[in-house]
Protein backbone atom coordinates (compact mmCIF):
# COMPACT_ATOMS: atom_id res chain seq x y z
CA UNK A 1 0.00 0.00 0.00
CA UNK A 2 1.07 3.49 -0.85
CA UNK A 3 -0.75 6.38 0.08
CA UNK A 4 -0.34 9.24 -2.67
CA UNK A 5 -2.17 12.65 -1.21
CA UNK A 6 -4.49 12.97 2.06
CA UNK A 7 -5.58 16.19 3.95
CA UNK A 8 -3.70 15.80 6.86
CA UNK A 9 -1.16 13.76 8.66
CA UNK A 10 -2.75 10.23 9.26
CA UNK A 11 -2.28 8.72 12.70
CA UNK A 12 -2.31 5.14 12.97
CA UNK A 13 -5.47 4.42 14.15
CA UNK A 14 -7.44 6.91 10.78
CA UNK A 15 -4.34 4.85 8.33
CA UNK A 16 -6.44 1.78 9.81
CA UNK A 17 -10.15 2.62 9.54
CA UNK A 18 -9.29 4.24 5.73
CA UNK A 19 -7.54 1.38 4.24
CA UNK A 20 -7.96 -1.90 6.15
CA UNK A 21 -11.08 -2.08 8.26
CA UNK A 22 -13.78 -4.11 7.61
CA UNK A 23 -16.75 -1.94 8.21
CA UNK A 24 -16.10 0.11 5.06
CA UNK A 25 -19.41 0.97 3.29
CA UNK A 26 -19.36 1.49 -0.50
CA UNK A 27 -19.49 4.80 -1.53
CA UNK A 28 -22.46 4.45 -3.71
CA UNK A 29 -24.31 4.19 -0.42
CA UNK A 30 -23.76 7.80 0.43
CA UNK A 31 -25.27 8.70 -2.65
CA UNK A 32 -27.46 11.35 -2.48
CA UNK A 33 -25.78 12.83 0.76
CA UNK A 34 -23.28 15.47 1.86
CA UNK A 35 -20.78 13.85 4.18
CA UNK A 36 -18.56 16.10 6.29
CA UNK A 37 -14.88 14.62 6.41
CA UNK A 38 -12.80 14.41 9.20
CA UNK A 39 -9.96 12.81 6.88
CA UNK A 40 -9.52 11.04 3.40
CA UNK A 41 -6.89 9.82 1.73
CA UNK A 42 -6.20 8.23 -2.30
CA UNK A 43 -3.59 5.68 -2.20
CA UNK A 44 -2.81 2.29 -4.07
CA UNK A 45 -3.01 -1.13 -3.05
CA UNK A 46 -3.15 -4.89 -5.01
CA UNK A 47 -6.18 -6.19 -5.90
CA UNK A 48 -7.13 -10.05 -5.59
CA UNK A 49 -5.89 -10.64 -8.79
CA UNK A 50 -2.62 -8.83 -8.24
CA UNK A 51 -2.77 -5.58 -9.84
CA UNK A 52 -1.92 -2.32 -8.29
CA UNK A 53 -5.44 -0.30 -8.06
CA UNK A 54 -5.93 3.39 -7.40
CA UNK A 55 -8.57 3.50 -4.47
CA UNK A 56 -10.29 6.60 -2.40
CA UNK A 57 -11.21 6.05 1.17
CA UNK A 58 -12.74 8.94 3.37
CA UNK A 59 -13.95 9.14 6.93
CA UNK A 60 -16.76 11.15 8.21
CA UNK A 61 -16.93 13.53 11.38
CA UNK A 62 -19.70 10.44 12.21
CA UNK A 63 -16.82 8.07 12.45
CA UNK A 64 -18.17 6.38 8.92
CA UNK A 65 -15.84 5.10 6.32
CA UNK A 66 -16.30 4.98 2.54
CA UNK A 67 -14.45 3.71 -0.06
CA UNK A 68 -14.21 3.31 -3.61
CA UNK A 69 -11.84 2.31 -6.79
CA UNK A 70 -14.37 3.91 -9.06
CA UNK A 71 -11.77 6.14 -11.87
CA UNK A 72 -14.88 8.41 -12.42
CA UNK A 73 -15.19 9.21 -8.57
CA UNK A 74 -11.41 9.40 -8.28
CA UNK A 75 -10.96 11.91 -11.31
CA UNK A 76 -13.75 13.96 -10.30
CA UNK A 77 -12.12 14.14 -6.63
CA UNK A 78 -8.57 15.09 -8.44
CA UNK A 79 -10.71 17.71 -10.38
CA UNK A 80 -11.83 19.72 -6.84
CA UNK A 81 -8.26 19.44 -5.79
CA UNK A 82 -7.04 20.93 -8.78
CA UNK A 83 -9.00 24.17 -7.53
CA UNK A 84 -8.92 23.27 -3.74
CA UNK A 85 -5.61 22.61 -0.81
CA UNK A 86 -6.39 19.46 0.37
CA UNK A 87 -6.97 20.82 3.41
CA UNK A 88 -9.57 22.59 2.28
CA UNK A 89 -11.89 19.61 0.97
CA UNK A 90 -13.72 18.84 4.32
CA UNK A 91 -17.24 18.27 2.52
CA UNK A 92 -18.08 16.75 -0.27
CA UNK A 93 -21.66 15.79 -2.44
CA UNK A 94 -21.37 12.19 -3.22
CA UNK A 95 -23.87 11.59 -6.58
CA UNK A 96 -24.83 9.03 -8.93
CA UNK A 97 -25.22 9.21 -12.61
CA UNK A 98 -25.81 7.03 -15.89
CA UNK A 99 -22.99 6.86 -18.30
CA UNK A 100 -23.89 6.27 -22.27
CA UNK A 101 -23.47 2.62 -21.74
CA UNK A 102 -26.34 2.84 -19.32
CA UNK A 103 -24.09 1.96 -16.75
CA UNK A 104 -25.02 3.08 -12.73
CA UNK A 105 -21.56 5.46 -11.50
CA UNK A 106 -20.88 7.14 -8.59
CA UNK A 107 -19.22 11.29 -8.48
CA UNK A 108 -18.61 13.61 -6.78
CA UNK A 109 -18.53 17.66 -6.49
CA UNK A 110 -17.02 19.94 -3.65
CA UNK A 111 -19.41 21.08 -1.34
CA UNK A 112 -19.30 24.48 1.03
């Protein structure tokens, strides 16, 4: 694992809950919501079948943690922080949309 950007300096315990705890919900289950975050982080890890992945984790003020490996989600997410510090991304409007293919994905967009 290789963490690439976060908002903050990760203690041990918020390194834990993001990347390797098994009560992580799917982000598509906070579509439809604004989640306030108390840290997030995009990093890599290997897959089951061995391949390095790009994933997104992010862990609400609620103590709930979300991930995904979705490239829309994670471009989108590099999009805000192409305007934004990290530091300043501490809400976010998780959505869902219908690509061409009529294919379910899950976004995002900043939120104030």
């Amino acid at each position: 694992m290789e963490i690439i950007i976060t908002n903050k300096e990760l203690t041990k315990q918020e390194i834990y809950f993001l990347t390797k705890a098994q009560d992580v919900m799917k982000m598509k289950d906070a579509v439809d919501s604004v989640v306030e975050l108390s840290a997030w982080v995009i990093y890599t890890d290997v897959n089951a079948d061995g391949e390095e992945v790009e994933l997104f984790s992010m862990r609400t003020v609620d103590g709930e943690t979300y991930a995904t490996n979705s490239a829309t989600f994670i471009k989108a997410f590099r999009d805000i922080l192409d305007v934004f510090t990290p530091e300043e991304v501490t809400k976010l409007k998780i959505m869902s949309g219908t690509s061409k293919n009529n294919r379910q994905f899950v976004t995002c967009a900043y939120a104030e």
